[in-house]
C-alpha atoms as a PDB file:
ATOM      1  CA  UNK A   1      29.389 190.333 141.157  1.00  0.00           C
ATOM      2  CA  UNK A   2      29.475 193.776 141.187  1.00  0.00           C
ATOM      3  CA  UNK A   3      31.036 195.464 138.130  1.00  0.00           C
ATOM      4  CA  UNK A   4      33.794 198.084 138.933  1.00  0.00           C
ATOM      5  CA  UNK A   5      34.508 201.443 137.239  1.00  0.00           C
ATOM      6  CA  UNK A   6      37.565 203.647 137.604  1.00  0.00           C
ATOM      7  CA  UNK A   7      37.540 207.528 136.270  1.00  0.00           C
ATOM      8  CA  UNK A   8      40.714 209.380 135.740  1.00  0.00           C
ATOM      9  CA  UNK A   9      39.343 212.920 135.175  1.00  0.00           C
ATOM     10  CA  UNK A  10      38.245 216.850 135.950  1.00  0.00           C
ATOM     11  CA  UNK A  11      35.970 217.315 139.086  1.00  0.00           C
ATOM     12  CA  UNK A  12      34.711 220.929 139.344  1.00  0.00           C
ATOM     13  CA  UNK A  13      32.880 222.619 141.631  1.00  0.00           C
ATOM     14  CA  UNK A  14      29.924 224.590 139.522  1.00  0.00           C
ATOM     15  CA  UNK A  15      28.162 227.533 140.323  1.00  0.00           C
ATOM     16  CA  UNK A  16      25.147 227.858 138.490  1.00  0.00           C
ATOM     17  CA  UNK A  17      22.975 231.171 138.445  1.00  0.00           C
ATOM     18  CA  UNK A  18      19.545 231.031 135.943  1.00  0.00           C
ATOM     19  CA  UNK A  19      18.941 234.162 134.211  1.00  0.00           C
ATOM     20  CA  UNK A  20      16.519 235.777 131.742  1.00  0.00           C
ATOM     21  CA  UNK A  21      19.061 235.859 129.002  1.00  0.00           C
ATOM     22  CA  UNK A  22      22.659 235.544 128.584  1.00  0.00           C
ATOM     23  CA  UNK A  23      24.154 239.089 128.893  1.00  0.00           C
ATOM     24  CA  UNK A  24      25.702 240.917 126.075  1.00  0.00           C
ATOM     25  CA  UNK A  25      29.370 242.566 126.784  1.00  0.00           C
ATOM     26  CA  UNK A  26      28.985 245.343 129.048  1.00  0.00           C
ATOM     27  CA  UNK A  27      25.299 244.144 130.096  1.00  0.00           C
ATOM     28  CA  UNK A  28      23.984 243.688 133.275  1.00  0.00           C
ATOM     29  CA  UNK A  29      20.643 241.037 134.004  1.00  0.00           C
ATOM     30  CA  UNK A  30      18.949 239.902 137.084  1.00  0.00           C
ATOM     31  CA  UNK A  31      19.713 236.757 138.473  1.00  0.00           C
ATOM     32  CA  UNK A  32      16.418 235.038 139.064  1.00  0.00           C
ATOM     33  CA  UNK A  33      18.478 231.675 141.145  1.00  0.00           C
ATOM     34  CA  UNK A  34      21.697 230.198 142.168  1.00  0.00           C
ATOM     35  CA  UNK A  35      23.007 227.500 143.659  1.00  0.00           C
ATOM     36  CA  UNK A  36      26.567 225.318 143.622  1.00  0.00           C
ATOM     37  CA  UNK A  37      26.990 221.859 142.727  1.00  0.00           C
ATOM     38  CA  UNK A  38      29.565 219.469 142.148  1.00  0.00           C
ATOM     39  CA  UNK A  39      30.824 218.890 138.542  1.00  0.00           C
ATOM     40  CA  UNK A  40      32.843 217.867 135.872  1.00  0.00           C
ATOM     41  CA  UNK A  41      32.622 215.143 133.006  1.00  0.00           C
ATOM     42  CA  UNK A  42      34.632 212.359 134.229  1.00  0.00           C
ATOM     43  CA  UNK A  43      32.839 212.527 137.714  1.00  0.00           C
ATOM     44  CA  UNK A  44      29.387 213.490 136.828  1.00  0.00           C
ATOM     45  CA  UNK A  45      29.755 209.977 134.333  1.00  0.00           C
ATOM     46  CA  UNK A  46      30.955 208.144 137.860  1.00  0.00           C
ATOM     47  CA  UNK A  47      27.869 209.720 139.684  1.00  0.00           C
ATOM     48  CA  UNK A  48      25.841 208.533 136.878  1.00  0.00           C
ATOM     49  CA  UNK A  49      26.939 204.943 136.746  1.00  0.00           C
ATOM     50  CA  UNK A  50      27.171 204.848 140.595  1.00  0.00           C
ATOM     51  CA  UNK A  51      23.255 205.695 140.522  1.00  0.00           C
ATOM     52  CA  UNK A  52      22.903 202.814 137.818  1.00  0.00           C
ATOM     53  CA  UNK A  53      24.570 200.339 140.182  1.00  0.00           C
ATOM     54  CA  UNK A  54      28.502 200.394 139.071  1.00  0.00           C
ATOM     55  CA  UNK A  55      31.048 200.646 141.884  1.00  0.00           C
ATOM     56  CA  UNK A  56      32.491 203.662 140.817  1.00  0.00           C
ATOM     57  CA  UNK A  57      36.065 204.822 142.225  1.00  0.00           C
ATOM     58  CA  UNK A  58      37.432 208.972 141.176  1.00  0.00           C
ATOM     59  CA  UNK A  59      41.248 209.121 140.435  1.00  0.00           C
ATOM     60  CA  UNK A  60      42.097 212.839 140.475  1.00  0.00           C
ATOM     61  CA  UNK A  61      43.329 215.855 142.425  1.00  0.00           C
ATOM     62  CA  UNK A  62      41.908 218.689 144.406  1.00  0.00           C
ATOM     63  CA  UNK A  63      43.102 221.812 146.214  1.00  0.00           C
ATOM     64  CA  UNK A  64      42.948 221.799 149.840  1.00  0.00           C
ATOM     65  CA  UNK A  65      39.996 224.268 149.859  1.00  0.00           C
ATOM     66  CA  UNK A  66      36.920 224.851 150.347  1.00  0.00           C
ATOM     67  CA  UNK A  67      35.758 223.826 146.710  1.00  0.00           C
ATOM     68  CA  UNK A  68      37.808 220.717 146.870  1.00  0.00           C
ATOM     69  CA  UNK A  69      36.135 219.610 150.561  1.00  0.00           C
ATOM     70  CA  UNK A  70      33.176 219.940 148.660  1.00  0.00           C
ATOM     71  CA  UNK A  71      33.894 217.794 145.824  1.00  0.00           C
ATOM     72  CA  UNK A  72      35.123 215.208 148.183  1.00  0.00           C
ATOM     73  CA  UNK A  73      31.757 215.390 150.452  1.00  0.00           C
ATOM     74  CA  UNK A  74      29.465 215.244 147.374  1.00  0.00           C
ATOM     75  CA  UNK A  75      31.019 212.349 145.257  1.00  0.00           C
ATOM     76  CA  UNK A  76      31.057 210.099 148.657  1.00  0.00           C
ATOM     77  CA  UNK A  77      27.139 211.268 149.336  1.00  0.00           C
ATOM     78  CA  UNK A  78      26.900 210.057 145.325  1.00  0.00           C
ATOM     79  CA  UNK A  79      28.068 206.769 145.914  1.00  0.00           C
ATOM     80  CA  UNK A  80      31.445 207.000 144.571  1.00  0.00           C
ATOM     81  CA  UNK A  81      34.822 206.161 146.085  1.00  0.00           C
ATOM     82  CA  UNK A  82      37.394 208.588 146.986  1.00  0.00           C
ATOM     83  CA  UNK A  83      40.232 206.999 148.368  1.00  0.00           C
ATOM     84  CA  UNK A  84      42.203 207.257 145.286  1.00  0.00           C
ATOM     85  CA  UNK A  85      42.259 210.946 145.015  1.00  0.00           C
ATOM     86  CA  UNK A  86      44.580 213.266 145.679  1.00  0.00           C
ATOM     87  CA  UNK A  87      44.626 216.264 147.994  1.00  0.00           C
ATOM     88  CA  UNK A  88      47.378 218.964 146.738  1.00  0.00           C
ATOM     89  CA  UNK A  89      47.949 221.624 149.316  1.00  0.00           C
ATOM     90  CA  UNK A  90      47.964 225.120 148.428  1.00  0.00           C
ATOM     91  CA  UNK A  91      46.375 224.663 145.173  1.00  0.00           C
ATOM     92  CA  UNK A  92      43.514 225.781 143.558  1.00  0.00           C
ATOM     93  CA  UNK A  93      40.414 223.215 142.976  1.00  0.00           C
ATOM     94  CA  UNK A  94      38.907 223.606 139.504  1.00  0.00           C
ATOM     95  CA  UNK A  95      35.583 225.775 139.493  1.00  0.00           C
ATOM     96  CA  UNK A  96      33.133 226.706 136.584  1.00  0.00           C
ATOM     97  CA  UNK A  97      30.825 229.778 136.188  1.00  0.00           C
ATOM     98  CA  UNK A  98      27.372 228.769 134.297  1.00  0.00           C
ATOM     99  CA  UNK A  99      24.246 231.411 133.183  1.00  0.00           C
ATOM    100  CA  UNK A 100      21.697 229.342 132.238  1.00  0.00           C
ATOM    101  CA  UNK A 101      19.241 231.241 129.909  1.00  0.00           C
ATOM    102  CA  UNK A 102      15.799 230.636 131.484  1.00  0.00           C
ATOM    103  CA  UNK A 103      13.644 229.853 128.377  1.00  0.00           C
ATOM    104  CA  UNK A 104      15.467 228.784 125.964  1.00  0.00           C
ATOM    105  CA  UNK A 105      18.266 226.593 128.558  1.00  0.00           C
ATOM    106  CA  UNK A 106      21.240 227.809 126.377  1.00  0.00           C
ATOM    107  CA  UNK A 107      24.533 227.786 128.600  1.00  0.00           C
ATOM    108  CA  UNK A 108      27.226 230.212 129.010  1.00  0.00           C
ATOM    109  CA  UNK A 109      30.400 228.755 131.178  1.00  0.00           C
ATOM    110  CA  UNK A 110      33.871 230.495 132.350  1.00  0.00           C
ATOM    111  CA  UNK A 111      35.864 227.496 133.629  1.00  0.00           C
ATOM    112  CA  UNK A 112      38.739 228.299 136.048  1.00  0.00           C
ATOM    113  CA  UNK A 113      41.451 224.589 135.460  1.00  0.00           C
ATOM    114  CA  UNK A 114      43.321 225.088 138.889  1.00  0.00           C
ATOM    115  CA  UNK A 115      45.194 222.131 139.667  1.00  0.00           C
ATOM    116  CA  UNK A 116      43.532 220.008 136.718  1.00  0.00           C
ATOM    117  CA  UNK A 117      46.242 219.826 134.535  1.00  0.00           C
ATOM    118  CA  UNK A 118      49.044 219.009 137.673  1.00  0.00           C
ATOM    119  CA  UNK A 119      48.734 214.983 138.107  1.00  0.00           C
ATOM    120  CA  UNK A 120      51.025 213.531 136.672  1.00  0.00           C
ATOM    121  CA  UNK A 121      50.926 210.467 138.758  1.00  0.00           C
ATOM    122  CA  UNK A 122      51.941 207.001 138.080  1.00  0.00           C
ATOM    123  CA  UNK A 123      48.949 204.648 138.356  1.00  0.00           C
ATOM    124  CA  UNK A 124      50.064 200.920 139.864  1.00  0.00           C
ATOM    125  CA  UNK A 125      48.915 198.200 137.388  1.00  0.00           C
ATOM    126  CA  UNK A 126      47.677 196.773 140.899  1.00  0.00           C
ATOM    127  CA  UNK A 127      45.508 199.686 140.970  1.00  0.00           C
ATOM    128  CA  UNK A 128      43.687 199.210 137.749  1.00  0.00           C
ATOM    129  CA  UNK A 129      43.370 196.153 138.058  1.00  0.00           C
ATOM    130  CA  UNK A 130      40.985 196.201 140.692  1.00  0.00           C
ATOM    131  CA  UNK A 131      38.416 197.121 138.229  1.00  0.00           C
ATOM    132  CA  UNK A 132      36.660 196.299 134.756  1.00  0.00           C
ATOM    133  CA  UNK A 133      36.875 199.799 133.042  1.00  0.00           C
ATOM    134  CA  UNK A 134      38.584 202.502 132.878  1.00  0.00           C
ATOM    135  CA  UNK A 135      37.130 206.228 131.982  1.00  0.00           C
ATOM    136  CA  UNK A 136      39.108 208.956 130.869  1.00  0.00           C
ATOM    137  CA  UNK A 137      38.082 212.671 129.986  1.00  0.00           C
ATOM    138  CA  UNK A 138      41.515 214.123 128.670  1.00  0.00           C
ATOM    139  CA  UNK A 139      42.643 216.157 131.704  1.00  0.00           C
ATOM    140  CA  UNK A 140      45.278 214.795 134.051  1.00  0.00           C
ATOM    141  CA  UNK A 141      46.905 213.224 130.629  1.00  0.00           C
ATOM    142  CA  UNK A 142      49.913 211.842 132.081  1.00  0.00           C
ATOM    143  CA  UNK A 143      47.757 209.436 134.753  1.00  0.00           C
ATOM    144  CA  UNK A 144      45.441 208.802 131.870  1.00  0.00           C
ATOM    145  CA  UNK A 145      47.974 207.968 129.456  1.00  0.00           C
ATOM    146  CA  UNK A 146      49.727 205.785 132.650  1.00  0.00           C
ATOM    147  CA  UNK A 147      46.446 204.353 133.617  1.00  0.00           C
ATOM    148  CA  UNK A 148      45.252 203.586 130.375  1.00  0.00           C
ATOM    149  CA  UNK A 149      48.580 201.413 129.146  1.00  0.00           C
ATOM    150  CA  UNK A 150      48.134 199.265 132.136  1.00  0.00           C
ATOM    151  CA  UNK A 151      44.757 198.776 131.496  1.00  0.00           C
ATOM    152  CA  UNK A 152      45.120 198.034 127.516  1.00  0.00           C
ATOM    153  CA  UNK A 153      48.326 194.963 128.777  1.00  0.00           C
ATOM    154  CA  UNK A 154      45.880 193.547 131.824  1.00  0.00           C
ATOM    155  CA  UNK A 155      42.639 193.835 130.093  1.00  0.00           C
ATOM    156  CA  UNK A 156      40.441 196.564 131.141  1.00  0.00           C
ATOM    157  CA  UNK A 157      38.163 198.376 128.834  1.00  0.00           C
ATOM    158  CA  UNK A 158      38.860 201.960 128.308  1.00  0.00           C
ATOM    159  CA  UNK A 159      36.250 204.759 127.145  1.00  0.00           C
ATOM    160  CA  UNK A 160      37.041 207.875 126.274  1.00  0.00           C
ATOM    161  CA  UNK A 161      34.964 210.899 125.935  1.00  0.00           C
ATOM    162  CA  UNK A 162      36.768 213.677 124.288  1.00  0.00           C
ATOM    163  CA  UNK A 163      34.736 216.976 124.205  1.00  0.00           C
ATOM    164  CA  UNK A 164      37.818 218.961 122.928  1.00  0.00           C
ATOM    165  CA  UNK A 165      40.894 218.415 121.027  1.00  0.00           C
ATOM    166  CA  UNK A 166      44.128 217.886 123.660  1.00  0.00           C
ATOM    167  CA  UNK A 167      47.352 217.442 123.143  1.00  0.00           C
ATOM    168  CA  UNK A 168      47.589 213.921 124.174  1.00  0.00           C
ATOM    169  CA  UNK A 169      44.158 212.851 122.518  1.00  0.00           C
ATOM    170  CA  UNK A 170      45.907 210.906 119.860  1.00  0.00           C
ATOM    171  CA  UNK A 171      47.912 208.995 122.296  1.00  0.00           C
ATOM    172  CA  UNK A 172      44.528 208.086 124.223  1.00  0.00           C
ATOM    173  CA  UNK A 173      42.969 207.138 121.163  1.00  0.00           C
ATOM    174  CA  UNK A 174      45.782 204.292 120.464  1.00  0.00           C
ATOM    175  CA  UNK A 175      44.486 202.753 123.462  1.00  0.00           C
ATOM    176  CA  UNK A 176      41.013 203.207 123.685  1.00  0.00           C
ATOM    177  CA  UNK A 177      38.748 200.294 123.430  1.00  0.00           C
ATOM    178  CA  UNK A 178      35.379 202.948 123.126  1.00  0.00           C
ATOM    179  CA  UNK A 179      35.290 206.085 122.029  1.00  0.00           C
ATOM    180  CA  UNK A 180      32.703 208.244 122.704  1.00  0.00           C
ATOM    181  CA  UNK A 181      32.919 211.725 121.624  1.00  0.00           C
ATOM    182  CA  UNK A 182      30.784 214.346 120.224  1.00  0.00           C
ATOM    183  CA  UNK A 183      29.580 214.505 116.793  1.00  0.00           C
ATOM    184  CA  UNK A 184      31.587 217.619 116.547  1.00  0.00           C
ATOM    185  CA  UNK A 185      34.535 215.871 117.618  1.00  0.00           C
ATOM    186  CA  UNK A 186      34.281 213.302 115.684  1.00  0.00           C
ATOM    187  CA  UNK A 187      33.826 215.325 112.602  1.00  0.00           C
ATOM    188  CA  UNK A 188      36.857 217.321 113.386  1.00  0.00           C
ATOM    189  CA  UNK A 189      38.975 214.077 113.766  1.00  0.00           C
ATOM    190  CA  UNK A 190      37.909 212.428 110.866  1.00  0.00           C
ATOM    191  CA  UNK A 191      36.470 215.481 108.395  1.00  0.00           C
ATOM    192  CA  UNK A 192      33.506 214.027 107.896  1.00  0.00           C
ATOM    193  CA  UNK A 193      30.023 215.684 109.476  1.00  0.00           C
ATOM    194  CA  UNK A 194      28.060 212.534 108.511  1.00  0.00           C
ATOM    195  CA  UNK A 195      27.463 210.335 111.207  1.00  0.00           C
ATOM    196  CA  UNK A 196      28.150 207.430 109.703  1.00  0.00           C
ATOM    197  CA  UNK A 197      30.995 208.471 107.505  1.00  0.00           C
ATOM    198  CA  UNK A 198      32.850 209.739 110.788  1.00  0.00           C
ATOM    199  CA  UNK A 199      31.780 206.695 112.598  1.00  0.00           C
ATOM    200  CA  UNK A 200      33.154 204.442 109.923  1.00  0.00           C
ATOM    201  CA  UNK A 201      36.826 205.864 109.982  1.00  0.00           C
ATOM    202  CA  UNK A 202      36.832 206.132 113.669  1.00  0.00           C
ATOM    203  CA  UNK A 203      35.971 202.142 113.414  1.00  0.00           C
ATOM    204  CA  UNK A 204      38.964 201.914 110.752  1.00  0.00           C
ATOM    205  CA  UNK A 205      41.059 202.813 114.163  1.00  0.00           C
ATOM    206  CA  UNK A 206      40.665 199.646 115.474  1.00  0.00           C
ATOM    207  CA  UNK A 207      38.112 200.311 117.959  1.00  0.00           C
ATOM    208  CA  UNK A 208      36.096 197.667 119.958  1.00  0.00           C
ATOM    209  CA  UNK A 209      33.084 199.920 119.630  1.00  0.00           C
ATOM    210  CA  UNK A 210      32.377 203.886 118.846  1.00  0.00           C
ATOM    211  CA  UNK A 211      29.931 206.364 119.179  1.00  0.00           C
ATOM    212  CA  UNK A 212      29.053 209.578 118.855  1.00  0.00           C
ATOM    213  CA  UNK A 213      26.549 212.023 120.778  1.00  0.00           C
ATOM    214  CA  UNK A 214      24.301 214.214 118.402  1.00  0.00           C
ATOM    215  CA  UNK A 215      22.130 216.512 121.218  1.00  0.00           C
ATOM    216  CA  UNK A 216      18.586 216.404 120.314  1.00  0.00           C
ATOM    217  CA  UNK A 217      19.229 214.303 117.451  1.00  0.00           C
ATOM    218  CA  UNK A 218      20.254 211.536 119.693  1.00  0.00           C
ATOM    219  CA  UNK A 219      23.456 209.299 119.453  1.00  0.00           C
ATOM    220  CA  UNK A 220      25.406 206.785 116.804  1.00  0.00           C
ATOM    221  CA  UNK A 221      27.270 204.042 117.529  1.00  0.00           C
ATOM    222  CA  UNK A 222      29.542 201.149 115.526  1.00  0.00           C
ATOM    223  CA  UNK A 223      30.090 197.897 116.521  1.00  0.00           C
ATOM    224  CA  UNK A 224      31.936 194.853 114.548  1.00  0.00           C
ATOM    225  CA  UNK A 225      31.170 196.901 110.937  1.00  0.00           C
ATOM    226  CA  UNK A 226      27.469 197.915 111.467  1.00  0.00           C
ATOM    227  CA  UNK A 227      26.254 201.247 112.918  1.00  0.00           C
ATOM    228  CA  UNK A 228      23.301 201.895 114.865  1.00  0.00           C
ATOM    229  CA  UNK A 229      21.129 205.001 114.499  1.00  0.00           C
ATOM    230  CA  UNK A 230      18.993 205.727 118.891  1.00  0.00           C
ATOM    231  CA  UNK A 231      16.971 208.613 118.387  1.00  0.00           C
ATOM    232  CA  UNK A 232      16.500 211.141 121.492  1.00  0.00           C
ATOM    233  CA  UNK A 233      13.564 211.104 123.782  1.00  0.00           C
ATOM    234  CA  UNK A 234      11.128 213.874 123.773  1.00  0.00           C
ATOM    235  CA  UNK A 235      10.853 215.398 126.625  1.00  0.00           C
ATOM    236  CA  UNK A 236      10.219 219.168 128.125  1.00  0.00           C
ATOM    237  CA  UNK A 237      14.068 220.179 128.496  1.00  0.00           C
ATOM    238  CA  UNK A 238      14.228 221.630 131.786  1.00  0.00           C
ATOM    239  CA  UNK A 239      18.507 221.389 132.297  1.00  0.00           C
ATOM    240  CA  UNK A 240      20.850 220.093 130.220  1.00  0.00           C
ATOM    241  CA  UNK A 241      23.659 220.231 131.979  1.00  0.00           C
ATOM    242  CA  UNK A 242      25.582 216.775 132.534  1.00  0.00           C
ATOM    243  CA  UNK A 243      22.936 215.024 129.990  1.00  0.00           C
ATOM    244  CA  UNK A 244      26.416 213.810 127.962  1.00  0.00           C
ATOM    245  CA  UNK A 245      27.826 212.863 131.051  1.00  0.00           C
ATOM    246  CA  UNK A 246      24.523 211.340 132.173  1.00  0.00           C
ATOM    247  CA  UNK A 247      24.758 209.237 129.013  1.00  0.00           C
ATOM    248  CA  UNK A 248      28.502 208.764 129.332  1.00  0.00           C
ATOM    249  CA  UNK A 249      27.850 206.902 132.540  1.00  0.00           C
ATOM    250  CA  UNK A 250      24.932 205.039 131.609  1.00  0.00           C
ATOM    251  CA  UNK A 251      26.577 204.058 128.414  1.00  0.00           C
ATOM    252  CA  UNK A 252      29.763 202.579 130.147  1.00  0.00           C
ATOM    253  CA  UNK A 253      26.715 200.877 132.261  1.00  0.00           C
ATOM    254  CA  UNK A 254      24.921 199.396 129.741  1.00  0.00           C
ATOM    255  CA  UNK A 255      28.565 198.189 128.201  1.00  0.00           C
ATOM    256  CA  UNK A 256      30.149 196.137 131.034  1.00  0.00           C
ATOM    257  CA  UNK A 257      25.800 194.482 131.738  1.00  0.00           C
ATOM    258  CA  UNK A 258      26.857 192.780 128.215  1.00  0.00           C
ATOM    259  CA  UNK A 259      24.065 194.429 126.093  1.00  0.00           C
ATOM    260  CA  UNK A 260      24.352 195.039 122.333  1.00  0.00           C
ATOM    261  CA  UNK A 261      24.857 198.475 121.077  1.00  0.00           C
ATOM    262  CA  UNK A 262      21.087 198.749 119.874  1.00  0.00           C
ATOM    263  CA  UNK A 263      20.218 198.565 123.650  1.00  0.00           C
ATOM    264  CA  UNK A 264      23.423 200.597 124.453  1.00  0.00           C
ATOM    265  CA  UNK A 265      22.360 203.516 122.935  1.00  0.00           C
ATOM    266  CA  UNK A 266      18.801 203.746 123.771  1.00  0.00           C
ATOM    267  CA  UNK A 267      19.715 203.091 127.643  1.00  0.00           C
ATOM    268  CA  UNK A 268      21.883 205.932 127.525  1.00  0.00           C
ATOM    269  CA  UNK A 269      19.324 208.194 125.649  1.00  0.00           C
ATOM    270  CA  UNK A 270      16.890 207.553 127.948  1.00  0.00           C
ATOM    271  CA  UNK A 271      19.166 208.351 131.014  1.00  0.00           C
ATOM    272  CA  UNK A 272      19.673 211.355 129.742  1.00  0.00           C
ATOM    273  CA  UNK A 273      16.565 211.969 128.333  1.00  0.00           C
ATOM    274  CA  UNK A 274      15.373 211.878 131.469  1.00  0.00           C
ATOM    275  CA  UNK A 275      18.686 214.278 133.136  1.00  0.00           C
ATOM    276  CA  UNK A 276      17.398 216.673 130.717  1.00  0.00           C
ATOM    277  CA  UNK A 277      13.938 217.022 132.206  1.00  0.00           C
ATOM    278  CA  UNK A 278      15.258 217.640 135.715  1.00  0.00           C
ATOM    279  CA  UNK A 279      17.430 221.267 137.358  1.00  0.00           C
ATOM    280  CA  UNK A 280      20.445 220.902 138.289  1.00  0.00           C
ATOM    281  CA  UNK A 281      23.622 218.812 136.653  1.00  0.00           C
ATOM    282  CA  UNK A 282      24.560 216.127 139.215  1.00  0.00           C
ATOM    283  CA  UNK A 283      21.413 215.808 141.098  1.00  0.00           C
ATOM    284  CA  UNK A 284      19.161 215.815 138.213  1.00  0.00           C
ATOM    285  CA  UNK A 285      20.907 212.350 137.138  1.00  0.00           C
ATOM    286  CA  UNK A 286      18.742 209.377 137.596  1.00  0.00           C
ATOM    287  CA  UNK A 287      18.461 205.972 139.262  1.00  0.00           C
ATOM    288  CA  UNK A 288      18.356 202.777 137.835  1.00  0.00           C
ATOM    289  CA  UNK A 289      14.720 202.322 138.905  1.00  0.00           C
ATOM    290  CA  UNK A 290      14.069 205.748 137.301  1.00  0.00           C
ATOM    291  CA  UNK A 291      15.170 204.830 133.614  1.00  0.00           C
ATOM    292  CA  UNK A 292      13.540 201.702 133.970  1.00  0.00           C
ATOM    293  CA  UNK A 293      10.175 203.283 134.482  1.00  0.00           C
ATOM    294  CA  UNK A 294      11.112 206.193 132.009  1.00  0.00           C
ATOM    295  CA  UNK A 295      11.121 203.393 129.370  1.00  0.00           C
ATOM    296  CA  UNK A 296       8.168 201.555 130.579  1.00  0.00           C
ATOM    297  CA  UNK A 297       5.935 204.683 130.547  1.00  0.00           C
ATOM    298  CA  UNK A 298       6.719 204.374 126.751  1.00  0.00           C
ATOM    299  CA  UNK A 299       6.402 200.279 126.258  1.00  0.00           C
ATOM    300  CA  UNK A 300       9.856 199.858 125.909  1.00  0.00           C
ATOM    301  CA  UNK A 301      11.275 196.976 128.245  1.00  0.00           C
ATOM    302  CA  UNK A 302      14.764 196.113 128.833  1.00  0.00           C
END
């Protein structure tokens, strides 16, 4: 049967213009293209494991505006349910400026929140238990924090990806089952900027399974006491924008199919090896079929 994921967490709507360089205060520069697509980590990680073949279902809020229409229209053309979210009139959906630096990819972002700190929602137990895990991104804490006790007392695996510190992150991280944060993160939660030093206090938390996401150095995980070292792909970076999302969803993926954390990791490095070498956030994520032939190409079979 079908495996089920749920995603408490920020959907923005992105505006992305490519540039020359990233201006200096008071400097003007040429934008060379634009174009808006849907974002935001929680929901890019749905698209992602919606393209994998997860039944993915959004629990959030949007403004009744044009940006949040939008958001709405593109995570239903992705594959992913919206019947659980949230439509709050007269406020503000969450949108991002991004300048991406032509040749050398480098990101600059001005993120407007709107409404995404504002549900504060009680999630039924009946609701999460409709599905096998539970992602959570940090923002709408109070619905995470809801979602995420139900989930820990009926059995449904959380994840976690924290890309910044929040005030409720340590109450998340009491009932997490798999963290997945940032090496940065992770080094500023444990004080350690060693992969496997941070990964083995995280582990000392209690659990089920960490890991951390290193860039171009790839990603680190821990499972049951031993960690696991997944090198990155090489590949001509074209966009990196959602690749930790990408890998976010592809990792939750690879986690409910039963696979070890060996073939964890190197599923979700390819998935967003292969986001990287594609424009665009959401609609450079790939397919199933895509990864599958992405590893192929390079003798590596599932």
């Amino acid at each position: 049967m079908r495996k089920r994921l749920a995603g408490i967490g920020l959907a923005t709507v992105d505006m992305i213009g490519e540039v020359d360089s990233i201006p200096r205060e008071d400097e003007m520069v040429y934008m060379l293209s634009h174009e808006k697509q849907a974002g935001g980590v929680v929901s890019n990680a749905l698209a992602a494991a919606s393209r994998l073949g997860l039944g993915s279902s959004w629990i959030g809020k949007v403004g009744d505006d044009e940006r949040g229409a939008f958001i709405i229209e593109e995570m239903r053309r992705d594959g992913v349910d919206v019947s659980l979210a949230s439509v709050e009139p007269g406020a503000s959906t969450p949108f991002s400026f991004i300048l991406v630096d032509r040749k050398t990819r480098g990101r600059s972002i001005v993120f407007n929140p709107g409404c995404s700190y504002s549900f504060g929602e009680e999630i039924p137990s009946e609701t999460i238990s409709r599905f096998d895990a539970l992602h959570l991104d940090g923002f709408f804490p109070d619905a995470a924090l809801s979602a995420a006790r139900h989930a820990r007392a009926i059995g449904v695996e959380v994840f976690l990806d924290a890309g910044f510190i929040f005030p409720a992150l340590e109450s998340l991280l009491e009932l997490t089952d798999v963290f997945i944060p940032t090496l940065a993160i992770a080094s500023e939660l444990t004080g350690e900027e060693d992969a496997e030093r941070a990964l083995e206090k995280l582990s000392a938390r209690g659990f089920r399974m960490a890991a951390v996401t290193m860039g171009a150095r790839g990603s680190a995980g821990i499972c049951d006491g031993e960690i696991v070292f997944a090198p990155a792909f090489e590949v001509e970076t074209v966009d990196t924008t959602a690749a930790g999302d990408t890998f976010h969803g592809a990792f939750i993926y690879a986690r409910l199919m039963g696979w070890p954390l060996e073939k964890i990791l190197l599923f979700a490095n390819a998935a967003a090896a292969v986001k990287c070498s594609r424009p665009g956030a959401r609609k450079g994520i790939p397919r199933l079929d895509e990864v599958v032939a992405f590893l192929k190409y390079r003798n590596i079979e599932l």
